[in-house]
N, C-alpha and C. Protein backbone atom coordinates (compact mmCIF):
# COMPACT_ATOMS: atom_id res chain seq x y z
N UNK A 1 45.13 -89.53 -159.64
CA UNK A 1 44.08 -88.55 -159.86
C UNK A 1 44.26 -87.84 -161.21
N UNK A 2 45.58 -87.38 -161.43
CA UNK A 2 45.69 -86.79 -163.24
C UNK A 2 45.38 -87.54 -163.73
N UNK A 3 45.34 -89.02 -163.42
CA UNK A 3 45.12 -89.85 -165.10
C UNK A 3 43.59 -89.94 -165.20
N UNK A 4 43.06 -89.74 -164.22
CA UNK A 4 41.07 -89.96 -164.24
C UNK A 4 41.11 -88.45 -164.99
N UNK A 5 41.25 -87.75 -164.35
CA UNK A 5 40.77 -86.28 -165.03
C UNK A 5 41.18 -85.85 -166.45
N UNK A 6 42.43 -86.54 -167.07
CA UNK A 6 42.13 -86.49 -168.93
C UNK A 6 41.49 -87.16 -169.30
N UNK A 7 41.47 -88.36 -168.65
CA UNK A 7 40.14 -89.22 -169.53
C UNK A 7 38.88 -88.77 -169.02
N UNK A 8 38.36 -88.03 -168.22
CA UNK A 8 37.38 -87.33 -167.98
C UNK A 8 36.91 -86.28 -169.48
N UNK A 9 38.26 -85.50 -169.18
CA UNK A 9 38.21 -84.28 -170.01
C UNK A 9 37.94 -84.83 -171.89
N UNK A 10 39.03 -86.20 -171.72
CA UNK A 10 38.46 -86.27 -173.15
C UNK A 10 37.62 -87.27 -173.78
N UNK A 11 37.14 -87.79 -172.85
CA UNK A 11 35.52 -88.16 -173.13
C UNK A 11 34.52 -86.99 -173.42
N UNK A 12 34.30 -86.20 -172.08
CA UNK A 12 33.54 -84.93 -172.74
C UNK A 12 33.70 -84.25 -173.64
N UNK A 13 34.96 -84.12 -174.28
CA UNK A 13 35.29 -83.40 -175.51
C UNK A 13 34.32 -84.32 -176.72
N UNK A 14 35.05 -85.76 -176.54
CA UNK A 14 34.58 -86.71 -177.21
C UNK A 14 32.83 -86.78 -177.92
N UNK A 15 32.50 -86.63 -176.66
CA UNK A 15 30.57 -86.05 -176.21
C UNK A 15 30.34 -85.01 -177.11
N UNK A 16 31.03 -84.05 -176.87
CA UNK A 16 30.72 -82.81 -177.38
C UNK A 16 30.86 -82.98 -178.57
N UNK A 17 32.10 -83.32 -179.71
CA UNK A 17 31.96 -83.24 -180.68
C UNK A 17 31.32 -84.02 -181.62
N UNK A 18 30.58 -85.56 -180.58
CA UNK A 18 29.52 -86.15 -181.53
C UNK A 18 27.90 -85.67 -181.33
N UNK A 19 28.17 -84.48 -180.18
CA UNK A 19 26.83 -84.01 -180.55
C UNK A 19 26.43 -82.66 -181.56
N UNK A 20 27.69 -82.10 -181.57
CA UNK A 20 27.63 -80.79 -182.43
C UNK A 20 27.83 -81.65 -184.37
N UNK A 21 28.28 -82.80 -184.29
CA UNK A 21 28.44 -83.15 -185.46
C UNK A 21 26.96 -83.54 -185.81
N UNK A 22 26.16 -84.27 -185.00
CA UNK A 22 24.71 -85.06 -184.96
C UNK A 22 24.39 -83.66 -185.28
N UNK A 23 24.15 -82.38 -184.51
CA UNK A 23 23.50 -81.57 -185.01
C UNK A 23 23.59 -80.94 -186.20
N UNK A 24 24.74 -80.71 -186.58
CA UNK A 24 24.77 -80.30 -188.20
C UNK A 24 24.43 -81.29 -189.08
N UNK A 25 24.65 -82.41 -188.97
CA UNK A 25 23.75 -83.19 -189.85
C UNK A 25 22.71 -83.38 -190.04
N UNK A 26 21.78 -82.68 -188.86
CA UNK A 26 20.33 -83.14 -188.85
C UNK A 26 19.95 -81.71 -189.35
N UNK A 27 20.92 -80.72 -189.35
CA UNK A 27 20.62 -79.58 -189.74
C UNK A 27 20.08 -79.82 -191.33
N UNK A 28 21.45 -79.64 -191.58
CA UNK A 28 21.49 -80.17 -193.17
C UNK A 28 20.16 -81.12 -193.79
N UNK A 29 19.97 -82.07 -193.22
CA UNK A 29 18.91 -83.53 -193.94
C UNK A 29 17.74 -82.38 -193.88
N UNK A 30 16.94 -81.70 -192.44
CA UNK A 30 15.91 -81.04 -192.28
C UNK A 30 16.22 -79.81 -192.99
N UNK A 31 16.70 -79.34 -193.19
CA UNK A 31 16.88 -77.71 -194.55
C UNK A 31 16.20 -77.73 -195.76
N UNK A 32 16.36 -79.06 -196.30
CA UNK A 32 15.84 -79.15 -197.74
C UNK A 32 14.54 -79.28 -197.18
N UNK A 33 13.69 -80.64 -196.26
CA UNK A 33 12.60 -81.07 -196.22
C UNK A 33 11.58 -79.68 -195.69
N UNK A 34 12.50 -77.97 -194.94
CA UNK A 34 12.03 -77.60 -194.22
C UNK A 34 11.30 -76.69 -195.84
N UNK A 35 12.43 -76.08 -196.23
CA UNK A 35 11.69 -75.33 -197.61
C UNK A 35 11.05 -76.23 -198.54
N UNK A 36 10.76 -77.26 -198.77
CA UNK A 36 9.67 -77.95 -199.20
C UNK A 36 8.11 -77.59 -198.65
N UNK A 37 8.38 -78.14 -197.60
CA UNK A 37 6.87 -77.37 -196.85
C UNK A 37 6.82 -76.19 -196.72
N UNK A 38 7.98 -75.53 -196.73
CA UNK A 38 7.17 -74.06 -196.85
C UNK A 38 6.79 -72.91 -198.05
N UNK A 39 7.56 -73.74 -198.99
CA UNK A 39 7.29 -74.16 -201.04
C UNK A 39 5.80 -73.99 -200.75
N UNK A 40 5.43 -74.95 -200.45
CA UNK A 40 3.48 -75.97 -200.45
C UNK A 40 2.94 -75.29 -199.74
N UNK A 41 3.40 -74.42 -198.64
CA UNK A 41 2.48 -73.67 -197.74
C UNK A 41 2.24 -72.29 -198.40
N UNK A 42 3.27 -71.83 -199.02
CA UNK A 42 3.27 -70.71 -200.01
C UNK A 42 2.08 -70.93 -200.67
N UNK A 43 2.37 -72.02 -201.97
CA UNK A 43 1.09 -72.26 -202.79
C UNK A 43 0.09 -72.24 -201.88
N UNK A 44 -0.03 -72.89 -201.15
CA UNK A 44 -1.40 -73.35 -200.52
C UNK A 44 -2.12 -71.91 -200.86
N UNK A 45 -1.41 -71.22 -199.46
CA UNK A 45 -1.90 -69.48 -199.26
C UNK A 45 -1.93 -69.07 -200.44
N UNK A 46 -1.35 -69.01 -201.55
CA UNK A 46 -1.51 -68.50 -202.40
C UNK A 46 -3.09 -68.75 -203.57
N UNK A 47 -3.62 -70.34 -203.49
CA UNK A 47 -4.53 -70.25 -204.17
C UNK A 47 -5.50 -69.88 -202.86
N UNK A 48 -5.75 -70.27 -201.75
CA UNK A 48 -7.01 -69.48 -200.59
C UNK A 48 -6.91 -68.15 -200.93
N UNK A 49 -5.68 -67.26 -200.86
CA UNK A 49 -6.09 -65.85 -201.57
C UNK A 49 -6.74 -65.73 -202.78
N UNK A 50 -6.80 -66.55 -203.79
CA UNK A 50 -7.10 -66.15 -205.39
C UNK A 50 -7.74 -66.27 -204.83
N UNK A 51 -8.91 -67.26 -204.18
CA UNK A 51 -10.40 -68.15 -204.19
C UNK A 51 -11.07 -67.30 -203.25
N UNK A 52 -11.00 -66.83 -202.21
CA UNK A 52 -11.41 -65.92 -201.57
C UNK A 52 -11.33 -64.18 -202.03
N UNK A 53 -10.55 -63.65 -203.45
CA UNK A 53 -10.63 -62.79 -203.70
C UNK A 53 -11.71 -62.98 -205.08
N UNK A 54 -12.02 -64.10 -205.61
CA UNK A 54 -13.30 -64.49 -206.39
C UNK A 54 -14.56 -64.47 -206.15
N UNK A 55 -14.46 -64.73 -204.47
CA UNK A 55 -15.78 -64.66 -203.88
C UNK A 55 -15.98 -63.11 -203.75
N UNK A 56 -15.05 -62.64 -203.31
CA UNK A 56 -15.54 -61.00 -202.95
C UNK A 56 -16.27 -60.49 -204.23
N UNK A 57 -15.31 -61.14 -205.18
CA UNK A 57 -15.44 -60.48 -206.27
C UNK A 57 -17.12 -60.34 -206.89
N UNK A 58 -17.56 -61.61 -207.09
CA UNK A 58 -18.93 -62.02 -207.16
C UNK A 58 -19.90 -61.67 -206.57
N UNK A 59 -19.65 -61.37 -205.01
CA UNK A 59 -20.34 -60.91 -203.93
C UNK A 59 -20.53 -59.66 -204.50
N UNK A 60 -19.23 -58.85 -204.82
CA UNK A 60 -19.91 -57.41 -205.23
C UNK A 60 -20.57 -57.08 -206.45
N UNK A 61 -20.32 -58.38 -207.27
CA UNK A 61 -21.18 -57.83 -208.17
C UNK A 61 -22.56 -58.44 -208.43
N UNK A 62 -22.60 -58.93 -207.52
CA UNK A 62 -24.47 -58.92 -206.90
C UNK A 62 -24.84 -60.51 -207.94
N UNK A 63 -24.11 -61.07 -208.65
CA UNK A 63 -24.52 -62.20 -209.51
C UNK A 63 -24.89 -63.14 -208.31
């Protein structure tokens, strides 16, 4: 019975540390790709504000 229960124990260890490793790696790859899109989503919002503060603009001045 001791000898099932370390190889129990260190398989799950085993488990564990290839899933906490998978996760920091996927951390890492998705970090860069995540501030990319949110770079482009910036701009985006940023020209719909100019373009919608052009229209007001026009609107008020009755042209």
């Amino acid at each position: 019975m001791i000898i099932f229960s370390w190889a129990i124990g260190l398989l799950a260890l085993t488990i564990f540390i290839i899933s906490i490793s998978a996760m920091f790696i996927s951390f890492f790859v998705t970090r860069k790709k995540v501030y990319k899109v949110r770079n482009t989503l910036t701009q985006i919002n940023g020209d719909v504000t100019d373009r919608l503060n052009s229209i007001r603009l026009i609107k008020s001045s009755g042209t």
